[in-house]
Protein backbone atom coordinates (compact mmCIF):
# COMPACT_ATOMS: atom_id res chain seq x y z
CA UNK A 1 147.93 98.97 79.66
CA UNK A 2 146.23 97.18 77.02
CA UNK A 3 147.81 96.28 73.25
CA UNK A 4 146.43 98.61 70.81
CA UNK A 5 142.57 98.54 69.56
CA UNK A 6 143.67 98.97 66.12
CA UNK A 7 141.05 99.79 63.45
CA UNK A 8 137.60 98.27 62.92
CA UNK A 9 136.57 95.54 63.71
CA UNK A 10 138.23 96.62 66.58
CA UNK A 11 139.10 92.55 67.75
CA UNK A 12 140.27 93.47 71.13
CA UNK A 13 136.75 94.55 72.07
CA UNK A 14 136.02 90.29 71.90
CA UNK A 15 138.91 89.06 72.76
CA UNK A 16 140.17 91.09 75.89
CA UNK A 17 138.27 89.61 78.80
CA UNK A 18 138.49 91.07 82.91
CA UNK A 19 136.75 89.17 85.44
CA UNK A 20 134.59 91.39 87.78
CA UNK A 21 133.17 89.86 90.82
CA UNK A 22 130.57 92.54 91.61
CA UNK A 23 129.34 92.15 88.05
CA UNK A 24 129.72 88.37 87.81
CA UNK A 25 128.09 87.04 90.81
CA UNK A 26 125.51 89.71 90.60
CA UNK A 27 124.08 88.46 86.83
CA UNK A 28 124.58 84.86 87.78
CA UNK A 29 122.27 85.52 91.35
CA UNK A 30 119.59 87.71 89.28
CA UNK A 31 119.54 84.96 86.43
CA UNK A 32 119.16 82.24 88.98
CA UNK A 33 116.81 83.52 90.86
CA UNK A 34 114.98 84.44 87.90
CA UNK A 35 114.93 80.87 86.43
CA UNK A 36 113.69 79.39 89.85
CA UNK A 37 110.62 81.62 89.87
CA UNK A 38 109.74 80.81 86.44
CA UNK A 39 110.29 77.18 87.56
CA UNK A 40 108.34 77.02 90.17
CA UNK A 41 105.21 78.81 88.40
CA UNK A 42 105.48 76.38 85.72
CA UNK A 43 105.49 73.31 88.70
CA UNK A 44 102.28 74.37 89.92
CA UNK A 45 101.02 74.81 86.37
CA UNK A 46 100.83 78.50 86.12
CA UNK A 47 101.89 79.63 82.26
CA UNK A 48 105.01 82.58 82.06
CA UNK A 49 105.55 84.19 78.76
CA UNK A 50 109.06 83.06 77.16
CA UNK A 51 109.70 86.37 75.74
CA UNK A 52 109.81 88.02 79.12
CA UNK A 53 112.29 85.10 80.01
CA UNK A 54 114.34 85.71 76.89
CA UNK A 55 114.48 89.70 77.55
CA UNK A 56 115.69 89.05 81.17
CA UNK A 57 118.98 86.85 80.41
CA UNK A 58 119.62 88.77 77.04
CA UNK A 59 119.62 91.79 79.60
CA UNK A 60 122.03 89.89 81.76
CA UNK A 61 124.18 88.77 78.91
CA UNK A 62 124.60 92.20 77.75
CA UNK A 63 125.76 93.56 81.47
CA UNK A 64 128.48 90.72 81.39
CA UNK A 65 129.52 91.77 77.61
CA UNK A 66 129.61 95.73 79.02
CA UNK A 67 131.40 94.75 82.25
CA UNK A 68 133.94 92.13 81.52
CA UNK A 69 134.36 92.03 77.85
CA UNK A 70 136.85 94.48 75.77
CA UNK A 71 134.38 97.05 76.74
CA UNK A 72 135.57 97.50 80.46
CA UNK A 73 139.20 96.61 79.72
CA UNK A 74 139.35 99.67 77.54
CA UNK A 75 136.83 101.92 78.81
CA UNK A 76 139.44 102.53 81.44
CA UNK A 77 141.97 103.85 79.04
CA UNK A 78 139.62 105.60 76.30
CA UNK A 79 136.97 107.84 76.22
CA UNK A 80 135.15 106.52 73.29
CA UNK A 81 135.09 103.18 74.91
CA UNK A 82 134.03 104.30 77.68
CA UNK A 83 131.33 106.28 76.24
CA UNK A 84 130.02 102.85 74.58
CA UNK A 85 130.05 101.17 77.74
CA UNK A 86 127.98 103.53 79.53
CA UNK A 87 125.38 103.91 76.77
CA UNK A 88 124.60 99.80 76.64
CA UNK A 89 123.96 100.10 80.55
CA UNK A 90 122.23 103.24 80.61
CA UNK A 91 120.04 102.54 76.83
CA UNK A 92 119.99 99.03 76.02
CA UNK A 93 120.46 96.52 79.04
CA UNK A 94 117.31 98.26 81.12
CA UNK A 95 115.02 98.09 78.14
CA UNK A 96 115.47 94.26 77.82
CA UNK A 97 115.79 94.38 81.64
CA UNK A 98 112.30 96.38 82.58
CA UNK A 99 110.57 93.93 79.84
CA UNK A 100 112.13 90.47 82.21
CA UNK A 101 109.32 91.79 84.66
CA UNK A 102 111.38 90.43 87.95
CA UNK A 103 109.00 92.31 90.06
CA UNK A 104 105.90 90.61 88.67
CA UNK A 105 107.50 87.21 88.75
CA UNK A 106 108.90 87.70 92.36
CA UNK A 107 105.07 88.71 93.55
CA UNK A 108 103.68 85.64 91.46
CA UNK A 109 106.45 83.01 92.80
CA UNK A 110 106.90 84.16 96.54
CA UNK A 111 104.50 82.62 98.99
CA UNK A 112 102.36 84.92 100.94
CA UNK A 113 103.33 85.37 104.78
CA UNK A 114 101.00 83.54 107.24
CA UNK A 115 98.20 85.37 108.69
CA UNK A 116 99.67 87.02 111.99
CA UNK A 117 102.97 86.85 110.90
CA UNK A 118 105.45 89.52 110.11
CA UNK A 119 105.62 90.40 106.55
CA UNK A 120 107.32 88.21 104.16
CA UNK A 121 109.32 89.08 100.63
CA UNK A 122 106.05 89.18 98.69
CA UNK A 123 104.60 91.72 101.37
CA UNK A 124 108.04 94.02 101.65
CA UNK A 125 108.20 93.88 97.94
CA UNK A 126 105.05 95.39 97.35
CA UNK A 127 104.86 97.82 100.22
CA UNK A 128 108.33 99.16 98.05
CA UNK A 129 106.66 99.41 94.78
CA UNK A 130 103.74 101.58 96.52
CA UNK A 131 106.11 103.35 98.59
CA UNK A 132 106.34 107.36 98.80
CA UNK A 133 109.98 107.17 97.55
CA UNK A 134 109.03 104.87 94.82
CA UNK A 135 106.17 107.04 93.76
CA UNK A 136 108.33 110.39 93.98
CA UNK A 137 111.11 108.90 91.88
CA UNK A 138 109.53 107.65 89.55
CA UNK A 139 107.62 110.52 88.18
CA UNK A 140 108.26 110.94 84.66
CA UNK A 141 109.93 114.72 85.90
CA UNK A 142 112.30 112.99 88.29
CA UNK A 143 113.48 110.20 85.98
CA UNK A 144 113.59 112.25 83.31
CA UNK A 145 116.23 114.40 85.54
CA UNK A 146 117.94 111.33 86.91
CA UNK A 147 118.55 109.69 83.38
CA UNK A 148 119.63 113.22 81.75
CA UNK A 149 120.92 115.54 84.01
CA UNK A 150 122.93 112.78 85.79
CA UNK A 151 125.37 112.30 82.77
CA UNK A 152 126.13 116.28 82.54
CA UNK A 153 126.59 116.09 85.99
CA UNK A 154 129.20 113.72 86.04
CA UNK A 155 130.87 114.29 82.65
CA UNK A 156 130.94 118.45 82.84
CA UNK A 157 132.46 118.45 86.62
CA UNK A 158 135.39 117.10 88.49
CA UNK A 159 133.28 113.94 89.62
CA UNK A 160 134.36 111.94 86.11
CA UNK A 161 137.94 112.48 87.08
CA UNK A 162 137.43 111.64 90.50
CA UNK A 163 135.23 107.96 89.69
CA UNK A 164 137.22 107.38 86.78
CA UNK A 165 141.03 107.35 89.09
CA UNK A 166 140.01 104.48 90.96
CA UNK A 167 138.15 101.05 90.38
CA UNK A 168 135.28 100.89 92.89
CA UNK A 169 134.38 105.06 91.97
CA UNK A 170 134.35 103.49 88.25
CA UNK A 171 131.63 100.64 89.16
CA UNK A 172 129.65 103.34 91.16
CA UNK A 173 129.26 105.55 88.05
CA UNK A 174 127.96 102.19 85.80
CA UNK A 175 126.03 101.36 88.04
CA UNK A 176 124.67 104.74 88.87
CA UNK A 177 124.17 104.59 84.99
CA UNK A 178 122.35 101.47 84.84
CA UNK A 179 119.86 102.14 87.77
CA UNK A 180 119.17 105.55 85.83
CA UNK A 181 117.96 103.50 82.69
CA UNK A 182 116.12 101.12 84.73
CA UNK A 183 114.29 103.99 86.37
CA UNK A 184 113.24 105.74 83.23
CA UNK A 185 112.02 102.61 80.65
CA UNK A 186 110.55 101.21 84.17
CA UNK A 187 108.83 104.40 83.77
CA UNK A 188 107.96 104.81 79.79
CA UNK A 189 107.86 100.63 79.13
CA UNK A 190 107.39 99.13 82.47
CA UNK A 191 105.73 95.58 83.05
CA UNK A 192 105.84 95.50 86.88
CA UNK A 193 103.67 97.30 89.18
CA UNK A 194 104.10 100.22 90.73
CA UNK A 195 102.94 103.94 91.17
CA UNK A 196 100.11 105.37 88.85
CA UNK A 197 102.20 106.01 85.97
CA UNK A 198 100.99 108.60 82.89
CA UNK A 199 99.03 107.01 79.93
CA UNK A 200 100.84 105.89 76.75
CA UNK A 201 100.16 108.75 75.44
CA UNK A 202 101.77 110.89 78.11
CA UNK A 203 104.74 108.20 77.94
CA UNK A 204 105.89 109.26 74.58
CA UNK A 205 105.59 112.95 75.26
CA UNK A 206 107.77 112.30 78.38
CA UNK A 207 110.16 110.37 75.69
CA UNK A 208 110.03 112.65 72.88
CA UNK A 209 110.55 115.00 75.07
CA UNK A 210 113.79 113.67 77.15
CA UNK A 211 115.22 112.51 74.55
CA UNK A 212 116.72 116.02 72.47
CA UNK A 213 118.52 116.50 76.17
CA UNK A 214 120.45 113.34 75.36
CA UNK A 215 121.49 114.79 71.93
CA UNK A 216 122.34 118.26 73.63
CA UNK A 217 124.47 116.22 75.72
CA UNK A 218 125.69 114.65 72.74
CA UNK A 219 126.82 117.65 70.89
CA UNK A 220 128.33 119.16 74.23
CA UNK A 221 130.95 116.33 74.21
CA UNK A 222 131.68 116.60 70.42
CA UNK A 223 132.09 120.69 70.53
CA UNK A 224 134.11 120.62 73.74
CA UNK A 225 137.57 122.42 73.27
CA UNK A 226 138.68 120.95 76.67
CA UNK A 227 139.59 117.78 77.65
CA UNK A 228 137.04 116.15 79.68
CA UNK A 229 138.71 114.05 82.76
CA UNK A 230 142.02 115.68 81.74
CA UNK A 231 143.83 115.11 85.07
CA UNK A 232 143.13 111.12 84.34
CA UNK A 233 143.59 110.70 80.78
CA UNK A 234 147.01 112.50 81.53
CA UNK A 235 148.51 109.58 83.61
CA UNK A 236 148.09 107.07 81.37
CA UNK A 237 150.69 106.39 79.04
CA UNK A 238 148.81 105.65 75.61
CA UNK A 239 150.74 106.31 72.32
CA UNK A 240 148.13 104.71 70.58
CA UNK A 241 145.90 107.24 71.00
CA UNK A 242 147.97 110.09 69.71
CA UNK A 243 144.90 112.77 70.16
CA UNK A 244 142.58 112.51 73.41
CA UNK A 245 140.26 115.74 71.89
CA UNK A 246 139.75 113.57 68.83
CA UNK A 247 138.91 110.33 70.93
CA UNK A 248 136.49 112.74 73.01
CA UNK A 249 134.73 113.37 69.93
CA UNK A 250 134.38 110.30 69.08
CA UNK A 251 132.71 109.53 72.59
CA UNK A 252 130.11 112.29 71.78
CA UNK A 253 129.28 110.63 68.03
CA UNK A 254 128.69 107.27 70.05
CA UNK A 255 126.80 108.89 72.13
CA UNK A 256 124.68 110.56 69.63
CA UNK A 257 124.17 107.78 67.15
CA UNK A 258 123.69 104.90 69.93
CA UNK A 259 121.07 106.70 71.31
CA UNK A 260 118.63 106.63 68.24
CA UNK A 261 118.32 102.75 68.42
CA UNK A 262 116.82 102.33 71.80
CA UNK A 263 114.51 105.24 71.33
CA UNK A 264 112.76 103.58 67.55
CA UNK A 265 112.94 100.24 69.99
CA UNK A 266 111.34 101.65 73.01
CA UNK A 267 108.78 103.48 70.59
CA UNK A 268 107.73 99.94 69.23
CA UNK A 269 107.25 98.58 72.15
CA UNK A 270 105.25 101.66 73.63
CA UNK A 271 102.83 101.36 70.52
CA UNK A 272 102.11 97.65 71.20
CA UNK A 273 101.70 97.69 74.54
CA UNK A 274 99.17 100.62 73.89
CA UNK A 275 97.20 98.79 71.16
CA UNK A 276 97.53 95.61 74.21
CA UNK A 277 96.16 97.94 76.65
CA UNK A 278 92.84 99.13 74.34
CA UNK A 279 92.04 95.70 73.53
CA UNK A 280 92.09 93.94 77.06
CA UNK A 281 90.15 97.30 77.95
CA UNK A 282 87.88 96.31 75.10
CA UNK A 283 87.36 92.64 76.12
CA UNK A 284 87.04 93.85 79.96
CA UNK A 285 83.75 95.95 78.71
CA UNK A 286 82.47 93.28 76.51
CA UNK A 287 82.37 90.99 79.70
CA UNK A 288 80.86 93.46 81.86
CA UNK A 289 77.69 94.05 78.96
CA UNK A 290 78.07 90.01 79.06
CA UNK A 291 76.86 90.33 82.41
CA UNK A 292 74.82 92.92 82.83
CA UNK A 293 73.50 94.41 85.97
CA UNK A 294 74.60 97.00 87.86
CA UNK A 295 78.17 96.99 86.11
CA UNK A 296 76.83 96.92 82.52
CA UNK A 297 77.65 100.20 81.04
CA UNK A 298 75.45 99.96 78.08
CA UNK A 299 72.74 99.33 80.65
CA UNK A 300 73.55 102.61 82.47
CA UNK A 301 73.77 104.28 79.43
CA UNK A 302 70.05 103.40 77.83
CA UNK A 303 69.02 103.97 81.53
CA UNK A 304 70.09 107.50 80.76
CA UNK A 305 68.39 107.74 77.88
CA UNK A 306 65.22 106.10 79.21
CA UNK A 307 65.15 109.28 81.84
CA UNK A 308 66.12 112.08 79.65
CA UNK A 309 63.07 110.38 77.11
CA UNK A 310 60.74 110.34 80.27
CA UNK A 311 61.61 113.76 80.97
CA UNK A 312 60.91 115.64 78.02
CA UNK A 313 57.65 113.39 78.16
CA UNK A 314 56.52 115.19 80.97
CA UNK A 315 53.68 117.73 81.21
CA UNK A 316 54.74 120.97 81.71
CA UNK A 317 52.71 122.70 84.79
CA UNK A 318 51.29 125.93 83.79
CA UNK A 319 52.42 129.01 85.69
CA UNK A 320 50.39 131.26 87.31
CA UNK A 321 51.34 134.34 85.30
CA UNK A 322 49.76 132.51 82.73
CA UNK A 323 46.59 131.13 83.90
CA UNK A 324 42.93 132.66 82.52
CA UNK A 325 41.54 135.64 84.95
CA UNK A 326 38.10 134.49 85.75
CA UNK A 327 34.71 136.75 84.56
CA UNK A 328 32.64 138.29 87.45
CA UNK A 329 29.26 137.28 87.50
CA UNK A 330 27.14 140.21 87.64
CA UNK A 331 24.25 140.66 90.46
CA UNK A 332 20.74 141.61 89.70
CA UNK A 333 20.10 145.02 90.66
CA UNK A 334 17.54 145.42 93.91
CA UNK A 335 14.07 147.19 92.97
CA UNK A 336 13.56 149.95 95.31
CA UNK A 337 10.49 149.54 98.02
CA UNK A 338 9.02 152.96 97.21
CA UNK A 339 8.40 152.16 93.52
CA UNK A 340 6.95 148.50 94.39
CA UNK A 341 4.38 150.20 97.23
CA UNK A 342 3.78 152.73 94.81
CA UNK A 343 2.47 149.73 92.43
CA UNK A 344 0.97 147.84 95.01
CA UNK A 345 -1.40 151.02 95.93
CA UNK A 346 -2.37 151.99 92.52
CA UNK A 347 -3.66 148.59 91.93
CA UNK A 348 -5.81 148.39 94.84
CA UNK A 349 -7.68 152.08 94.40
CA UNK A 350 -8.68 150.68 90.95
């Protein structure tokens, strides 16, 4: 059992330190292998932006701080803790992580197999990014449901008691939690490619619109009038915390008020990368009027014009219905033979 937190600054937090070996070797492989891609890009004089390099191993750094630091020594022992630990792997280490674009770097650094070969990395990598499962799990519904409905299913059943009673259960559920995150800002803030994802616009409705199930789940902790995990909390011999409801409370506040930052963050980011997106869109239809032809859409569009001018140009063919009925010519009338013998006759006795 640890010493006491004591009050804020709560020093323990910094100075209590637990080696994991799942935790540790995975960050130091996924920050190695991140630095070698960049690496080699740069060799061969391709350009990678810093800040994505910077997001990535701040990402990293934070998973060591929420696995090994204070965090995980006490998030065994106390709710609140714990609830603080699972909201920087499941809210803030997948935004910075999802910005690190791994996916884009791997496809950039990875040679491409040899022509009549069996696929390589680069080719299994993307075939997974296009999959069916991919594309199924990451529609907005789905992570939505992951990210949100995990967390009441774990916390409002037996399952928290069961994960939290032993050590490998308790890095399932963080890392459960993490892969949740990284599922839904892959989704909402995503560099890497992947499945047609909604517009920005339909991005923030899909956040706006996750995000009051987080604050329902929020409340649901801090209203409780059971203890959550009870059969746990129980064994542990803790006289330092002398009321578990009121540290349960606590873990719903955290949960509440930590979840407000990477919401206004992810919004930020959401906004630029829309205003990005309408600009490149911009310069992409300013190159294809560059070049005209067949591609020019300024071209097509006076083209359109040109044929609805040339249409309404045209003479209109007049209908039958409406066309002048012709005058009959009248026929002489035929002099009968009687009355021109008759003349004939009367000219000859005189």
């Amino acid at each position: 059992m640890p010493p006491p937190l004591g009050d804020f600054p709560w020093t323990p937090l910094f100075t209590q330190w637990h080696f994991d070996p799942l935790f540790a070797f995975g960050t130091a492989a996924a920050a190695l292998s991140y630095l070698a891609g960049v690496r080699k890009l740069r060799a061969r004089g391709d350009a990678w932006p810093l800040g994505r390099t910077v997001a990535w191993l701040s990402g990293l750094a934070l998973t060591v701080f929420a696995t090994m630091s204070g965090l995980a020594v006490y998030g065994k022992v106390t709710f609140s803790v714990h609830m603080g630990q699972h909201m920087i792997l499941a809210m803030s280490v997948p935004i910075l992580l999802v910005l690190g674009a791994p996916a884009t770097l791997a496809l950039r650094a990875l040679p491409p197999a040899p022509k009549g070969e069996p696929d390589g990395p680069r080719e299994m990598l993307t075939k997974l990014l296009h999959s069916r499962y991919v594309r199924v799990v990451s529609h907005p519904v789905v992570a939505s449901a992951l990210f949100i409905g995990s967390a009441f299913a774990v916390y409002f059943t037996s399952l928290f008691e069961t994960l939290m009673s032993s050590h490998l259960g308790h890095m399932v559920m963080l890392l459960h939690f993490l892969g949740a995150g990284l599922l839904f800002f892959w989704v909402i803030i995503g560099v890497d490619p992947g499945p047609r994802r909604p517009p920005h616009l339909g991005r923030l409705f899909v956040l706006i619109l996750t995000m009051p199930f987080h604050s329902w789940f929020s409340i649901s902790l801090m209203s409780a009038t059971y203890l959550i995990g009870d059969g746990w909390w129980s064994l542990l011999d803790r006289p330092w915390v002398p009321d578990a409801l009121e540290d349960q409370y606590n873990a719903g506040a955290i949960a509440w008020a930590t979840g407000d930052i990477p919401v206004l963050v992810t919004t930020i980011v959401l906004a630029v990368q829309w205003v990005r997106s309408d600009a490149r869109e911009a310069r992409r239809v300013d190159r294809r009027i560059d070049r005209g032809g067949e591609g020019d859409p300024l071209a097509a569009y006076n083209a359109y014009l040109a044929g609805l001018h040339a249409r309404d140009r045209r003479p209109v063919p007049r209908s039958s219905a409406s066309a002048p009925t012709p005058t009959p010519t009248s026929t002489p009338t035929p002099t009968p033979a009687s009355t021109s013998t008759s003349t004939s006759t009367s000219t000859e006795e005189s």
